[in-house]
N, C-alpha and C. Protein backbone atom coordinates (compact mmCIF):
# COMPACT_ATOMS: atom_id res chain seq x y z
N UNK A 1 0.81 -1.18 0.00
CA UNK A 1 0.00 0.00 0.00
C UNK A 1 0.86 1.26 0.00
N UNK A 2 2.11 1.55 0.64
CA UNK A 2 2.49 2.46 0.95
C UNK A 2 3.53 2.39 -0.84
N UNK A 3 3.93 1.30 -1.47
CA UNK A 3 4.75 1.67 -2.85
C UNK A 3 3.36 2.23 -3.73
N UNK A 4 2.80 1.97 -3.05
CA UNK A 4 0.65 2.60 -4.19
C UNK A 4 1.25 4.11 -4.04
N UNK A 5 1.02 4.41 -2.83
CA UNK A 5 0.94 5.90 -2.28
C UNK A 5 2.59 6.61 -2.92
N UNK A 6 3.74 6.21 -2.55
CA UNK A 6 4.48 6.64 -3.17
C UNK A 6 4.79 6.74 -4.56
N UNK A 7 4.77 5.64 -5.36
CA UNK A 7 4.51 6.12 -7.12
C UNK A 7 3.33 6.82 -7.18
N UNK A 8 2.23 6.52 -6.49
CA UNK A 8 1.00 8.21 -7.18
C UNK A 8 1.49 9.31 -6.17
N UNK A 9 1.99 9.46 -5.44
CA UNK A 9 2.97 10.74 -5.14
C UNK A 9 4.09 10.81 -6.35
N UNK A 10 4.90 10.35 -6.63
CA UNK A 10 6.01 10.79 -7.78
C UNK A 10 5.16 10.79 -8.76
N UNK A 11 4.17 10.45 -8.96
CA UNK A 11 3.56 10.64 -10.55
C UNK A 11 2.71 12.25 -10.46
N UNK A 12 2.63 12.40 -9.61
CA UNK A 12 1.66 13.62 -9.23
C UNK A 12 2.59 14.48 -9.29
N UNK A 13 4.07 14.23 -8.40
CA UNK A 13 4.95 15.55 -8.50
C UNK A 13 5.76 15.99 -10.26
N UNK A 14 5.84 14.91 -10.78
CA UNK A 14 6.19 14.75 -11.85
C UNK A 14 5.48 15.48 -12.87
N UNK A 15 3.92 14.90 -12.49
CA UNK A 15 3.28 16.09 -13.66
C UNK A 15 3.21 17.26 -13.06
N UNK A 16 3.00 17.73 -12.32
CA UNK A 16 3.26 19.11 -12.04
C UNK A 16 4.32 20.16 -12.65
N UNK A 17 5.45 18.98 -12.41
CA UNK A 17 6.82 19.65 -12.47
C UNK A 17 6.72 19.71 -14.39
N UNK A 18 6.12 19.06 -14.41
CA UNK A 18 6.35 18.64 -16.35
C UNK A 18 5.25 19.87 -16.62
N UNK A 19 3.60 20.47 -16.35
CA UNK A 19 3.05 20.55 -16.62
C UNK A 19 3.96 22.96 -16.09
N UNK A 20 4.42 22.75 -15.12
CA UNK A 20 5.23 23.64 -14.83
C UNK A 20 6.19 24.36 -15.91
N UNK A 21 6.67 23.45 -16.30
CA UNK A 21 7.66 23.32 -17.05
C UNK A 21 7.22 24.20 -18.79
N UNK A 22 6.17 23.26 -18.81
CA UNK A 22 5.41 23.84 -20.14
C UNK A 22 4.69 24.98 -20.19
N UNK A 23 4.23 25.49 -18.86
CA UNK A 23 3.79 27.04 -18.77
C UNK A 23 4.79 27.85 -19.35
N UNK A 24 5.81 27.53 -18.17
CA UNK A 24 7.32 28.46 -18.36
C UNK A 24 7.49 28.67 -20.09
N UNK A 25 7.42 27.62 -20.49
CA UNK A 25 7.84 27.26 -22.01
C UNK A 25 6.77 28.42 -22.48
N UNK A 26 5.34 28.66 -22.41
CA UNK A 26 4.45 29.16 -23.17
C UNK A 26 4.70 30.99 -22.88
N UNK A 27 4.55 30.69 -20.99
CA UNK A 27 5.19 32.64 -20.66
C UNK A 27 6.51 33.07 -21.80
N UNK A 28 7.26 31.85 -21.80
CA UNK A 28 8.59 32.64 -22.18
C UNK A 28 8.32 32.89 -23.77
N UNK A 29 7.59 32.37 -24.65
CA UNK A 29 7.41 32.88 -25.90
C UNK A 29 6.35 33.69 -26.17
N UNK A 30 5.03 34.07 -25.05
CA UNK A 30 4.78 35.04 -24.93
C UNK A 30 5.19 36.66 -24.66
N UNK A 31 6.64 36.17 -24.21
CA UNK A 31 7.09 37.75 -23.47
C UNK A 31 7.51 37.59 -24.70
N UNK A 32 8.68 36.57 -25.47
CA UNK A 32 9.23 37.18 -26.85
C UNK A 32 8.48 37.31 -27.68
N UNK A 33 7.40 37.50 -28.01
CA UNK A 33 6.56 37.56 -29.14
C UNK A 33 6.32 39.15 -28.58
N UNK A 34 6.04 39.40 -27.04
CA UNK A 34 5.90 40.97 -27.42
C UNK A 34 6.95 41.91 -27.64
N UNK A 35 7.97 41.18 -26.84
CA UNK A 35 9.44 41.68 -27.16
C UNK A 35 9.49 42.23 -28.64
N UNK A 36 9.22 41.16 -29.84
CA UNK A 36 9.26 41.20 -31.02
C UNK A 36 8.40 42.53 -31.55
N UNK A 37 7.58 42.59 -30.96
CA UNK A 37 6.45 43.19 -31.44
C UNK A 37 7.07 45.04 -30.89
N UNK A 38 6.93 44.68 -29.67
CA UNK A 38 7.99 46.24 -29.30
C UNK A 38 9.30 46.62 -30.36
N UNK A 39 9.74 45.67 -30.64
CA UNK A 39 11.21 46.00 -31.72
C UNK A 39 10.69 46.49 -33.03
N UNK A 40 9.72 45.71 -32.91
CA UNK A 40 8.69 45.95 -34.86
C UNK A 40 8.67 47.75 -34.64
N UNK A 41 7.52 47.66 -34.26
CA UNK A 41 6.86 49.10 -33.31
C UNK A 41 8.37 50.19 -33.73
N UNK A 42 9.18 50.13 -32.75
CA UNK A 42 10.26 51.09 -32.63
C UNK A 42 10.98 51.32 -34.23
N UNK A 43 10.80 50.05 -34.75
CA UNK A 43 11.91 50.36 -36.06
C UNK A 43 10.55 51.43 -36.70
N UNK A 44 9.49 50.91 -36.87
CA UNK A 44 8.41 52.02 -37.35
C UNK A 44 8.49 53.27 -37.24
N UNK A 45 8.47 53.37 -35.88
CA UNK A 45 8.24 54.90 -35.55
C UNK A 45 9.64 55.59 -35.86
N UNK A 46 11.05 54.45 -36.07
CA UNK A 46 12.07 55.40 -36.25
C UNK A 46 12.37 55.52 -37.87
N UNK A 47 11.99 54.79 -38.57
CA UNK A 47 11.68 54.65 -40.25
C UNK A 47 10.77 55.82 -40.78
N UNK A 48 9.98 56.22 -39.98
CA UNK A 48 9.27 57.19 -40.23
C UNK A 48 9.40 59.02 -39.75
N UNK A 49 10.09 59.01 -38.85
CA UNK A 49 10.86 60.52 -38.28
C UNK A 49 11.30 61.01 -39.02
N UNK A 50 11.25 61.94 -39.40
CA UNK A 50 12.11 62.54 -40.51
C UNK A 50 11.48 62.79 -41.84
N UNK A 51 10.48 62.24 -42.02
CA UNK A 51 10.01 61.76 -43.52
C UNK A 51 8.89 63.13 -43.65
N UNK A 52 9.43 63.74 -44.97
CA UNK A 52 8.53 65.05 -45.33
C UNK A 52 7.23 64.13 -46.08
N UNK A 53 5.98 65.32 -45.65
CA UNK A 53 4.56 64.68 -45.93
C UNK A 53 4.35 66.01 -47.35
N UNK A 54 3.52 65.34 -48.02
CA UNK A 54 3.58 66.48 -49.26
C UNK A 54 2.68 67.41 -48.75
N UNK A 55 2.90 68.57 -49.02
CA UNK A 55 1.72 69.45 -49.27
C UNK A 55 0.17 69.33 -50.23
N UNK A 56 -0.64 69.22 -49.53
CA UNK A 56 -1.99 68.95 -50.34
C UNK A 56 -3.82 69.63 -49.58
N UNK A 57 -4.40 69.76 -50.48
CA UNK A 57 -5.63 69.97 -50.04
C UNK A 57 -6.41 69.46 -48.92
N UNK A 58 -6.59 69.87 -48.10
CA UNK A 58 -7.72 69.24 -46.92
C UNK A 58 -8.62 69.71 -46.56
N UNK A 59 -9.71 69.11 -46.18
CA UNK A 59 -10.89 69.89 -45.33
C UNK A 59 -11.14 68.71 -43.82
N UNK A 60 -12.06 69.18 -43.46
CA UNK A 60 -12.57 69.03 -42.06
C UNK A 60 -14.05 68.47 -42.42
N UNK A 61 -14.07 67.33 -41.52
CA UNK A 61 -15.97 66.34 -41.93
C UNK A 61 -16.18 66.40 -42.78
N UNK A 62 -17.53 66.69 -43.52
CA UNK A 62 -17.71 66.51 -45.10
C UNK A 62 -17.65 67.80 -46.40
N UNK A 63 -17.49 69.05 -45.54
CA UNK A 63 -17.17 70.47 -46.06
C UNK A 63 -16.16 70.23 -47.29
N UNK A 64 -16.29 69.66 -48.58
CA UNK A 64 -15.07 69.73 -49.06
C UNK A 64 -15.01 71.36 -50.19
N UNK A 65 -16.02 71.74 -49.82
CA UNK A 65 -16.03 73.28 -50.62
C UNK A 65 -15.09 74.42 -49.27
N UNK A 66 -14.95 73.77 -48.46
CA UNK A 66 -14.00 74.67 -47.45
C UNK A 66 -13.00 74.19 -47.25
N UNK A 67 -11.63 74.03 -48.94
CA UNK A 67 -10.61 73.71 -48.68
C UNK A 67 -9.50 74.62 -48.10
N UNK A 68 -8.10 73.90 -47.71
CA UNK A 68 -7.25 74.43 -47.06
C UNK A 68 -5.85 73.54 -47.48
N UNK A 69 -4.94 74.25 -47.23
CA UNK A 69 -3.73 73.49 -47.30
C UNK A 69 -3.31 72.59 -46.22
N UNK A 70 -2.61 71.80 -46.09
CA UNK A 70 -2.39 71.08 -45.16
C UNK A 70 -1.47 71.47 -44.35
N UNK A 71 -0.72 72.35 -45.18
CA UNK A 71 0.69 73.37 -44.18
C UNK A 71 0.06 74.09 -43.68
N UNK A 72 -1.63 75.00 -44.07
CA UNK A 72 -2.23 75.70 -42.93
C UNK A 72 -2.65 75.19 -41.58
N UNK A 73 -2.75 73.92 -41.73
CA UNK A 73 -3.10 72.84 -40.53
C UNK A 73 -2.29 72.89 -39.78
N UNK A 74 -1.37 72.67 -40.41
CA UNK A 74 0.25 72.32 -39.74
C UNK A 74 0.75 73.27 -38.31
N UNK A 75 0.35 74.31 -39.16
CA UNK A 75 0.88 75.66 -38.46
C UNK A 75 0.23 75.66 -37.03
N UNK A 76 -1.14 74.94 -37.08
CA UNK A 76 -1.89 75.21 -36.06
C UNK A 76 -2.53 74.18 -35.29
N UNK A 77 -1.56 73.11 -35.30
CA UNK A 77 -1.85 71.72 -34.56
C UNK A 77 -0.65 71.04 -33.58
N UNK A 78 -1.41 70.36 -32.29
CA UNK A 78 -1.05 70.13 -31.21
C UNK A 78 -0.50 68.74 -31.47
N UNK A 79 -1.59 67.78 -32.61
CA UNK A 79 -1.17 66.28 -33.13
C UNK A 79 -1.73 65.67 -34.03
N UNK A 80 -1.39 64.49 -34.63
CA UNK A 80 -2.44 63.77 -35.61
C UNK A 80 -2.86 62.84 -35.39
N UNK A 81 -3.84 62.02 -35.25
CA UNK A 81 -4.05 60.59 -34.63
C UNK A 81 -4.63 60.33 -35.95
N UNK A 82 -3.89 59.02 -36.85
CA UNK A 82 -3.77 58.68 -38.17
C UNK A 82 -4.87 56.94 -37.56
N UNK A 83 -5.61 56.76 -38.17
CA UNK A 83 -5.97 55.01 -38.46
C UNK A 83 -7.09 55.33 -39.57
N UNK A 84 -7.44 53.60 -39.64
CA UNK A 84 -8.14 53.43 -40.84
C UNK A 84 -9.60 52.85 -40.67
N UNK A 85 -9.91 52.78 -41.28
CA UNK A 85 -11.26 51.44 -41.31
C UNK A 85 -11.16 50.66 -40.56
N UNK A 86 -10.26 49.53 -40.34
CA UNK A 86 -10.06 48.65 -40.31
C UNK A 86 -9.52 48.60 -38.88
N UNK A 87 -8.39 49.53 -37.97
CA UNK A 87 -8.22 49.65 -36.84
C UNK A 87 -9.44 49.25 -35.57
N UNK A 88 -8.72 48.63 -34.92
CA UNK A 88 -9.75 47.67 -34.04
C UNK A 88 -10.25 48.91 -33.31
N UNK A 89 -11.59 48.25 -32.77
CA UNK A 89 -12.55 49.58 -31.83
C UNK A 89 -12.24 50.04 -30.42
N UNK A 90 -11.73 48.67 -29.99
CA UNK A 90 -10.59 49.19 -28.55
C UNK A 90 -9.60 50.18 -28.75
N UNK A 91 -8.84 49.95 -29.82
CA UNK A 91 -7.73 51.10 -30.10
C UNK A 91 -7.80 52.41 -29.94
N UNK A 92 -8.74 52.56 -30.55
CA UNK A 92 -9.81 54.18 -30.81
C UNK A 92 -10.09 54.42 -30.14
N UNK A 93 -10.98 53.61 -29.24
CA UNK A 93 -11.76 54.01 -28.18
C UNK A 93 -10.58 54.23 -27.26
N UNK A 94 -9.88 53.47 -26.80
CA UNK A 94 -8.60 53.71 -25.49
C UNK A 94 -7.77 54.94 -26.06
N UNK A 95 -7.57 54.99 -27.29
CA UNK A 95 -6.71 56.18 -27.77
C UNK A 95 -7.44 57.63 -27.72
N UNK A 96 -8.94 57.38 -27.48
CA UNK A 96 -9.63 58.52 -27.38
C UNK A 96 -9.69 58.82 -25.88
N UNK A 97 -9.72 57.77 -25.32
CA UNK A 97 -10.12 57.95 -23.60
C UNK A 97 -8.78 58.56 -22.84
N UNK A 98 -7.32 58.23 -23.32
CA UNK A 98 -6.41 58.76 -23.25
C UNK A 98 -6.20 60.09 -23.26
N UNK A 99 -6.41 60.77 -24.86
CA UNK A 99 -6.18 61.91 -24.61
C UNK A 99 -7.66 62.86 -24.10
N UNK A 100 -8.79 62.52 -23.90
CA UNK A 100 -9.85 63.13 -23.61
C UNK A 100 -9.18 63.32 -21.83
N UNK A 101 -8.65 62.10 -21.28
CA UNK A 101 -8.08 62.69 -19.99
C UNK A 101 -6.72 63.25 -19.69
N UNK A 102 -6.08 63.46 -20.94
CA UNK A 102 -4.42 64.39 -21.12
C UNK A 102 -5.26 65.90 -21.33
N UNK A 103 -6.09 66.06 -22.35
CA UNK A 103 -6.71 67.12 -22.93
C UNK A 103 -8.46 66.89 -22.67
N UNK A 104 -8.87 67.50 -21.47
CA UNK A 104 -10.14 67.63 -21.30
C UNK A 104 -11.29 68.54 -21.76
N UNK A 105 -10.21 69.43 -22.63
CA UNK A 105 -10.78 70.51 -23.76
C UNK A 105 -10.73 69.76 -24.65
N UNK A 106 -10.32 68.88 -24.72
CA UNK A 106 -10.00 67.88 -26.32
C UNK A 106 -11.28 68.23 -27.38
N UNK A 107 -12.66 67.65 -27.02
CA UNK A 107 -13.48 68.38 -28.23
C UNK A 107 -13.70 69.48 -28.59
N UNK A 108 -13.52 70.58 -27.95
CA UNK A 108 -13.17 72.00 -28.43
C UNK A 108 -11.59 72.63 -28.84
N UNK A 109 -11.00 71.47 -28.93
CA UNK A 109 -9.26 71.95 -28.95
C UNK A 109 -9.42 71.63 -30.33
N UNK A 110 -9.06 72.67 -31.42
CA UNK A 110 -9.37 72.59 -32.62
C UNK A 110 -7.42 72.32 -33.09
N UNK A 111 -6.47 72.31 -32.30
CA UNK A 111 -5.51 71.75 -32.29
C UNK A 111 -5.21 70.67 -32.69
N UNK A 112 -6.56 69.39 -32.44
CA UNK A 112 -5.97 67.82 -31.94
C UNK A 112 -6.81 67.33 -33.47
N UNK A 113 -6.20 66.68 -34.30
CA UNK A 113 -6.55 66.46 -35.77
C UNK A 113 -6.71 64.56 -35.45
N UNK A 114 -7.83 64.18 -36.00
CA UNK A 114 -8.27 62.89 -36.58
C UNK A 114 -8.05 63.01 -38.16
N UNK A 115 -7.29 61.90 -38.40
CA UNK A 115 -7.22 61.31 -39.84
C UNK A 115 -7.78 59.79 -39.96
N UNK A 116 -8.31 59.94 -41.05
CA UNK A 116 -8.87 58.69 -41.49
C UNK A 116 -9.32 58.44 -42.62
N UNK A 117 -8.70 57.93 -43.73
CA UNK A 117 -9.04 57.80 -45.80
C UNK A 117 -10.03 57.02 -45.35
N UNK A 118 -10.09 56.08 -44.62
CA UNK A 118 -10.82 54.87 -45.29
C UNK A 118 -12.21 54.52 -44.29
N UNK A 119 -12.34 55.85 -42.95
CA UNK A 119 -13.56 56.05 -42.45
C UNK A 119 -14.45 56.59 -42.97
N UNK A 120 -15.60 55.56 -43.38
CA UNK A 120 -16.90 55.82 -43.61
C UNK A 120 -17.56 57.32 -44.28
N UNK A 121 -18.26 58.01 -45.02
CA UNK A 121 -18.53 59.46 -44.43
C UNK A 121 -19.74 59.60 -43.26
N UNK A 122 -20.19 58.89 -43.84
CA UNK A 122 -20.96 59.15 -42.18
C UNK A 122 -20.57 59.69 -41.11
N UNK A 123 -19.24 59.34 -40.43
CA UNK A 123 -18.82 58.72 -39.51
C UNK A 123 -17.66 60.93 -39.74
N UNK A 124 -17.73 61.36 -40.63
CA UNK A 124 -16.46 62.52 -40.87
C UNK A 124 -17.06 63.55 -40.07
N UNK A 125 -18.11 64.02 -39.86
CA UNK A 125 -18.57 64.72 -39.21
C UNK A 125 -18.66 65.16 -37.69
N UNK A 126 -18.65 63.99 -37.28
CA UNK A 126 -18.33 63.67 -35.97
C UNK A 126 -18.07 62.54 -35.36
N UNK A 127 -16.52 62.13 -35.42
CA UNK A 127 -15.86 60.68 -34.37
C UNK A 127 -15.16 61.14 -33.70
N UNK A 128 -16.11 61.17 -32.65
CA UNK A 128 -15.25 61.10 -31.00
C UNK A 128 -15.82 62.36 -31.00
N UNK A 129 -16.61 62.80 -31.28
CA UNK A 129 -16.36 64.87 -30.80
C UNK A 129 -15.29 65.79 -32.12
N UNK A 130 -14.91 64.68 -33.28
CA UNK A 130 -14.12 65.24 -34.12
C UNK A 130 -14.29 65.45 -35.23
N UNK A 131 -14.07 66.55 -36.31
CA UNK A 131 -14.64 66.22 -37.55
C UNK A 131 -13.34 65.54 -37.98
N UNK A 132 -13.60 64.94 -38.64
CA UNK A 132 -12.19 64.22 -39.37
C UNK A 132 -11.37 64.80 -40.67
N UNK A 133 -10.56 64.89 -40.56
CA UNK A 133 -9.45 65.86 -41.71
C UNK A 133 -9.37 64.56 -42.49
N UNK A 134 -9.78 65.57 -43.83
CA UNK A 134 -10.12 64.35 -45.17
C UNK A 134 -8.46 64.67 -46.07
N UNK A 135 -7.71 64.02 -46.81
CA UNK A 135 -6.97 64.49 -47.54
C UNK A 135 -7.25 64.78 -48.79
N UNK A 136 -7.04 65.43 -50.35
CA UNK A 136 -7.28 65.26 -50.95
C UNK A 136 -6.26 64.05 -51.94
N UNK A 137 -5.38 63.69 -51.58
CA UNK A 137 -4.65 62.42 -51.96
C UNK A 137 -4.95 61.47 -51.10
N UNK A 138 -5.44 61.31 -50.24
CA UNK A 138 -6.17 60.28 -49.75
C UNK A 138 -4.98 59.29 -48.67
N UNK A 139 -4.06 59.72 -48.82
CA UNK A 139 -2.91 59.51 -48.03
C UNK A 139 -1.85 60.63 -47.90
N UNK A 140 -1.25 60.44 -46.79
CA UNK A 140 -0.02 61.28 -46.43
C UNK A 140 0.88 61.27 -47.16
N UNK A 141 0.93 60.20 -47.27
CA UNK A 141 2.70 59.45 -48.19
C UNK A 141 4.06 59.10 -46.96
N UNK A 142 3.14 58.59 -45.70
CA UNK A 142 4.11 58.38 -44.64
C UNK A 142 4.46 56.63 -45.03
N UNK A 143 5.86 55.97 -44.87
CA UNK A 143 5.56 54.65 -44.99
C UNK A 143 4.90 53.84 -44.27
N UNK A 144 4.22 54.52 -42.99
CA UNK A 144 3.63 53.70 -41.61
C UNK A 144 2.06 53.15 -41.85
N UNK A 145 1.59 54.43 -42.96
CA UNK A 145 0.70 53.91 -43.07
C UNK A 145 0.21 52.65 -44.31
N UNK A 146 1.26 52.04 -44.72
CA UNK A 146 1.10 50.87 -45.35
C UNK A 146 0.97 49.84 -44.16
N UNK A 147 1.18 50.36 -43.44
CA UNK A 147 1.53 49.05 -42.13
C UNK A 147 -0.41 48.47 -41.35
N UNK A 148 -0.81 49.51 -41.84
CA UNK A 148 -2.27 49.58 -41.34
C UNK A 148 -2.33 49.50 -39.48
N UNK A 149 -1.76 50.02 -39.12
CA UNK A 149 -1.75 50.77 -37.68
C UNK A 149 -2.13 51.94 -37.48
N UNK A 150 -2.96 52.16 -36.26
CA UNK A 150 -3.17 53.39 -35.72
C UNK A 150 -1.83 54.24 -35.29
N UNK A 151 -1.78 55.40 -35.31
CA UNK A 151 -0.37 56.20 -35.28
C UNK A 151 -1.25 57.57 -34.90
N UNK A 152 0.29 58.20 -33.70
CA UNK A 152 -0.06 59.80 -33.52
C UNK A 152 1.43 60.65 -33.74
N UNK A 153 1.19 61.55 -34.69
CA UNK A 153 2.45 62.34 -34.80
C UNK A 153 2.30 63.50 -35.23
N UNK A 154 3.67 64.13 -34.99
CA UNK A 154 3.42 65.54 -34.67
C UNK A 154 4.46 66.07 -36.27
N UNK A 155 3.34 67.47 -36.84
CA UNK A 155 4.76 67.62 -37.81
C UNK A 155 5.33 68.77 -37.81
N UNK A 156 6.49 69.53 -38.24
CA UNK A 156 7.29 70.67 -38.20
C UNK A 156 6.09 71.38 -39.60
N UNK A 157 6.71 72.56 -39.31
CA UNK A 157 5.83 73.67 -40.73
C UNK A 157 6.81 73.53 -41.76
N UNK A 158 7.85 72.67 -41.54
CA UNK A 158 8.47 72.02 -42.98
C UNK A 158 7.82 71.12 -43.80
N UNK A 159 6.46 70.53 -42.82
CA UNK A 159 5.76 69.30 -42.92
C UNK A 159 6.91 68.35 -42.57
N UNK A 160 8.02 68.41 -42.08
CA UNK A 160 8.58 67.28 -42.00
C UNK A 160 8.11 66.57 -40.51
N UNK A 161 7.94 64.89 -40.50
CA UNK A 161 7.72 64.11 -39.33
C UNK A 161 8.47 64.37 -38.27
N UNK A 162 8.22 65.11 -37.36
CA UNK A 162 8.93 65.10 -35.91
C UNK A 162 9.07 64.36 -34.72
N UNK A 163 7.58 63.76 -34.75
CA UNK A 163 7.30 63.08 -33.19
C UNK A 163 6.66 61.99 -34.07
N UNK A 164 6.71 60.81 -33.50
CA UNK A 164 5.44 59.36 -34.18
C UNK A 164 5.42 58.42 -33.26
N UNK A 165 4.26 57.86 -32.58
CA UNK A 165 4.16 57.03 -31.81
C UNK A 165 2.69 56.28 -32.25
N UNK A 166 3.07 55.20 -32.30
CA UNK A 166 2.11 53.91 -32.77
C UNK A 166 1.60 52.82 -31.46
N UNK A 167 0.41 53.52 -31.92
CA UNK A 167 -0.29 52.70 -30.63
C UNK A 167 -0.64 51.13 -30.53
N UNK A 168 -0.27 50.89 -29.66
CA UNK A 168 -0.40 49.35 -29.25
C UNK A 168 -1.18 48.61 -28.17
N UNK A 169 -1.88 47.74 -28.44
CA UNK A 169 -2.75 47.52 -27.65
C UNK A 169 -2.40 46.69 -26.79
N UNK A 170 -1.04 46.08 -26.64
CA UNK A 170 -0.78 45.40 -25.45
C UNK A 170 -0.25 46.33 -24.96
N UNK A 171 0.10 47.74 -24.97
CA UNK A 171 0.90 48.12 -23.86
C UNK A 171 0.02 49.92 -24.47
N UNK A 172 -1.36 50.08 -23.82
CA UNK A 172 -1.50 51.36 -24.03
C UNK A 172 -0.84 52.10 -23.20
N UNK A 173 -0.47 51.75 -22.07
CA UNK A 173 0.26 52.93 -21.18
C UNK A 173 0.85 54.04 -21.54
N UNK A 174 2.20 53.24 -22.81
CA UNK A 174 2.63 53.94 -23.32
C UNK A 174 2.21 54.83 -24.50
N UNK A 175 0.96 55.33 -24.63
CA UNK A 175 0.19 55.68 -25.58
C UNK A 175 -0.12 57.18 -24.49
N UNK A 176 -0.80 56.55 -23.43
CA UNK A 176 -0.60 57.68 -22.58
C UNK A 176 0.58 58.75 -22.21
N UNK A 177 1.33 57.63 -21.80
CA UNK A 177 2.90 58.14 -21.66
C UNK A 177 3.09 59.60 -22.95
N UNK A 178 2.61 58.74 -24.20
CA UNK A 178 3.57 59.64 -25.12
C UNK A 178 2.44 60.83 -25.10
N UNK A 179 0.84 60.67 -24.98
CA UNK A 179 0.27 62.19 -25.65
C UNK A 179 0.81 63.29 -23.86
N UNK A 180 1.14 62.59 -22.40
CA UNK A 180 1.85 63.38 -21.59
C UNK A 180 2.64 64.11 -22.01
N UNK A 181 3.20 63.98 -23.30
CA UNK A 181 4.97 64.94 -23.42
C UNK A 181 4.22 66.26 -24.03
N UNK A 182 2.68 66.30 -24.30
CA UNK A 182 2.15 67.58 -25.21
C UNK A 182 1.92 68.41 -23.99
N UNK A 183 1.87 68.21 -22.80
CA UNK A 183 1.34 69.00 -21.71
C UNK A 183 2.44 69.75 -20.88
């Protein structure tokens, strides 16, 4: 009775230790997969610094008889928060809840620019409290946005890219972190 009790004791500690073992195995390619994903991220945002945006036509929600240059924008903006269609609804939503509590004037801060080609029109008039800045090329010509990520960046009245931070949904903190450096 007692060799009963001791092999189902070693068989019990055994799987544990085995079943232990294979967590470890799963945490540890979870942290490198975000590891990976942080390295992705960074080469982005640093591939993209620097990079002049062309000059082109824009308006605000669906007004496209009230055009403007985009260097007039320029002159007079705090940031850009760039996504698409397709950007998941958490993103938006956390990327909005962010700066609505960095910037609590945020819907009257005619500073803080939404971009979006491939949102709806419906939707240009008012997302989030924003009208949405339409381009008339329909893109920036940044390479980030082939990547189909949400992105916030800031540009010089050279139009050249100064600031870019790409939001991520495993780690919004730092999403917060970065619209803090506008305050």
């Amino acid at each position: 009775m007692n060799k009963i009790r001791y092999f189902t004791f070693c068989f019990l500690f055994c799987s544990i230790f085995v079943a232990s073992c294979k967590h470890n195995g799963a945490q540890q390619k979870y942290i490198d997969y975000l590891q990976a994903v942080e390295n992705k991220i960074n080469q982005l945002q640093e591939s993209n610094q620097n990079q002049v945006i062309e000059n082109q036509s824009v308006y605000l929600g669906i007004d496209s008889l009230d055009l403007m240059d985009f260097k007039q924008v320029v002159a007079n903006h705090l940031f850009f928060f760039f996504f698409s269609e397709e950007t998941c609804s958490p993103c938006i939503q956390q990327t909005v809840t962010y700066v609505k509590e960095v910037f609590p004037d945020y819907e009257t801060d005619d500073r803080i620019y939404f971009i979006s080609p491939t949102c709806p029109a419906r939707f240009r008039r008012n997302y989030y409290g924003k009208k949405l800045l339409n381009l008339e090329n329909g893109t920036l010509g940044m390479s980030l946005e082939a990547e189909n990520v949400p992105f916030i960046f800031t540009v010089s009245n050279d139009l050249v890219v100064e600031k870019v931070h790409v939001v991520n949904k495993s780690n919004f903190d730092k999403t917060l972190e970065f619209l803090k450096t506008f305050n």
